[in-house]
Protein backbone atom coordinates (compact mmCIF):
# COMPACT_ATOMS: atom_id res chain seq x y z
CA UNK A 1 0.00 0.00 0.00
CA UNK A 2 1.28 3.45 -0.72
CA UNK A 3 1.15 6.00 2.03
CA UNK A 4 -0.59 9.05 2.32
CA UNK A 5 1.31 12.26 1.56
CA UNK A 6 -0.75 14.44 3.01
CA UNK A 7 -0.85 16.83 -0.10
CA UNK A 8 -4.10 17.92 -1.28
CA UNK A 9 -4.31 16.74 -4.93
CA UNK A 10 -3.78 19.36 -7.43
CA UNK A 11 -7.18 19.34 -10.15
CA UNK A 12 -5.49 21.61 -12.63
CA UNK A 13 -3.08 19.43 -13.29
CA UNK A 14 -4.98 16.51 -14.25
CA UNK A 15 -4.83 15.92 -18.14
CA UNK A 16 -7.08 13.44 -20.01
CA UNK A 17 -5.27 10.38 -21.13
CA UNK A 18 -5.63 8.21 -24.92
CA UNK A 19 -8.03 11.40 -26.23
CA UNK A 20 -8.64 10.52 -30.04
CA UNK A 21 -6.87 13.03 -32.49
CA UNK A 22 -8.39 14.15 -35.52
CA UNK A 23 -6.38 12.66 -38.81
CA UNK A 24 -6.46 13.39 -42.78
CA UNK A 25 -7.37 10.23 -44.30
CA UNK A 26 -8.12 9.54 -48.10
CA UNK A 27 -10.74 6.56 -48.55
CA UNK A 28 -12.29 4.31 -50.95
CA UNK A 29 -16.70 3.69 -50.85
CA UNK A 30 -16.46 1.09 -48.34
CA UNK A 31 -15.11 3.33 -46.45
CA UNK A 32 -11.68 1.40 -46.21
CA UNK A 33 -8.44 3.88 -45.55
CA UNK A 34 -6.47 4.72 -48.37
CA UNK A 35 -4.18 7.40 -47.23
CA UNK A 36 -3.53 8.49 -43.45
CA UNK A 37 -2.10 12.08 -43.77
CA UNK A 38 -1.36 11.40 -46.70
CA UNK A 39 0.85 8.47 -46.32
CA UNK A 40 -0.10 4.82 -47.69
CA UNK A 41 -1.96 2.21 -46.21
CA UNK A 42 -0.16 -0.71 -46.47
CA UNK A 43 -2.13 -2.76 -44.50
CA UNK A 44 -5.54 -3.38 -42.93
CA UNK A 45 -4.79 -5.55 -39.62
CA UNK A 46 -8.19 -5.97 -38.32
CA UNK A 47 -11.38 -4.52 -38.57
CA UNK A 48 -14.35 -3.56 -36.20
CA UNK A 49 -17.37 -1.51 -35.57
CA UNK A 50 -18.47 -0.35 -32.08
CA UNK A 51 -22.21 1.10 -32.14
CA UNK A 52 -22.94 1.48 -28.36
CA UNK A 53 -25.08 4.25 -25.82
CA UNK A 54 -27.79 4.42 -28.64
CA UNK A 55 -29.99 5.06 -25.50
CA UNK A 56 -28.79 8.27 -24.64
CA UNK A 57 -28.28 11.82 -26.26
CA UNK A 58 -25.14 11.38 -27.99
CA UNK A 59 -24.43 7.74 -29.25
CA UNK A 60 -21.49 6.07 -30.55
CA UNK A 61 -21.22 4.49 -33.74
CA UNK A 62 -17.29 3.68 -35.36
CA UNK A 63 -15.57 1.56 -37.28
CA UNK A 64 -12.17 1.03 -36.16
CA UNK A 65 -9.25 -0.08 -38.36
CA UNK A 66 -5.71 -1.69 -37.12
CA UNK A 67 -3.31 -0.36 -39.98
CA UNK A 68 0.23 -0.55 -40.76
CA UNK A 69 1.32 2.51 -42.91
CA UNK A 70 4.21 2.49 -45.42
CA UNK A 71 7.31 2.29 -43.76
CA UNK A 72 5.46 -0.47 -40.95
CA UNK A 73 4.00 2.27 -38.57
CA UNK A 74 0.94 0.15 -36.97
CA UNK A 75 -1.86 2.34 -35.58
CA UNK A 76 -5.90 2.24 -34.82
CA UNK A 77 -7.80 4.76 -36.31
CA UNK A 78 -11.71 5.27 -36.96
CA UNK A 79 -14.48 6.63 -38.76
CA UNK A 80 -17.16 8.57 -36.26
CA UNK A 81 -20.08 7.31 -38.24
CA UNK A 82 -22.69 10.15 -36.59
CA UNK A 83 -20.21 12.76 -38.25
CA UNK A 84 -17.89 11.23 -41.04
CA UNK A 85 -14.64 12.35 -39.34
CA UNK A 86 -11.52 10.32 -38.88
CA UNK A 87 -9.71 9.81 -35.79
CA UNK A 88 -6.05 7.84 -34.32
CA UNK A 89 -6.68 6.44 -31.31
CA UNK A 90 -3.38 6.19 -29.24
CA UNK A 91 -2.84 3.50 -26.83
């Protein structure tokens, strides 16, 4: 167990963590990744689609791609399907 410090914790320095960041990318119809700022798309890893909180005011709907870029960068990116932007999602 850590102990106490006895500090009061310090709320303006708390900083959200893994916040999507908006990306340029070029796609075909399906809508499968071309281009991520305007580097190839090698590779599609994996593929998925998360539609969740359709309950409440502002629902999620993505689909998520695993890609490896030219050069072998690997990263997860996805399509906001409520407002056709593109995201990376860093781990």
């Amino acid at each position: 167990m850590v102990p106490h410090t006895g500090k009061a914790p310090c709320t303006d320095t708390v900083k959200p963590v893994n916040q999507p960041e908006p990306v340029a990318v070029k796609e075909d119809p399906g809508p499968v990744p071309l281009t991520l700022n305007r580097r190839p798309v090698e590779a599609i890893r994996d593929r998925w689609r998360i539609d969740d909180e359709w309950w409440r005011p502002n629902p999620v709907s993505r689909l998520y791609f695993a890609v490896t870029l030219a050069g072998g960068r690997c990263l997860v990116i996805y399509k906001d399907l409520l407002t056709n932007r593109w995201y990376r999602q860093p781990y």
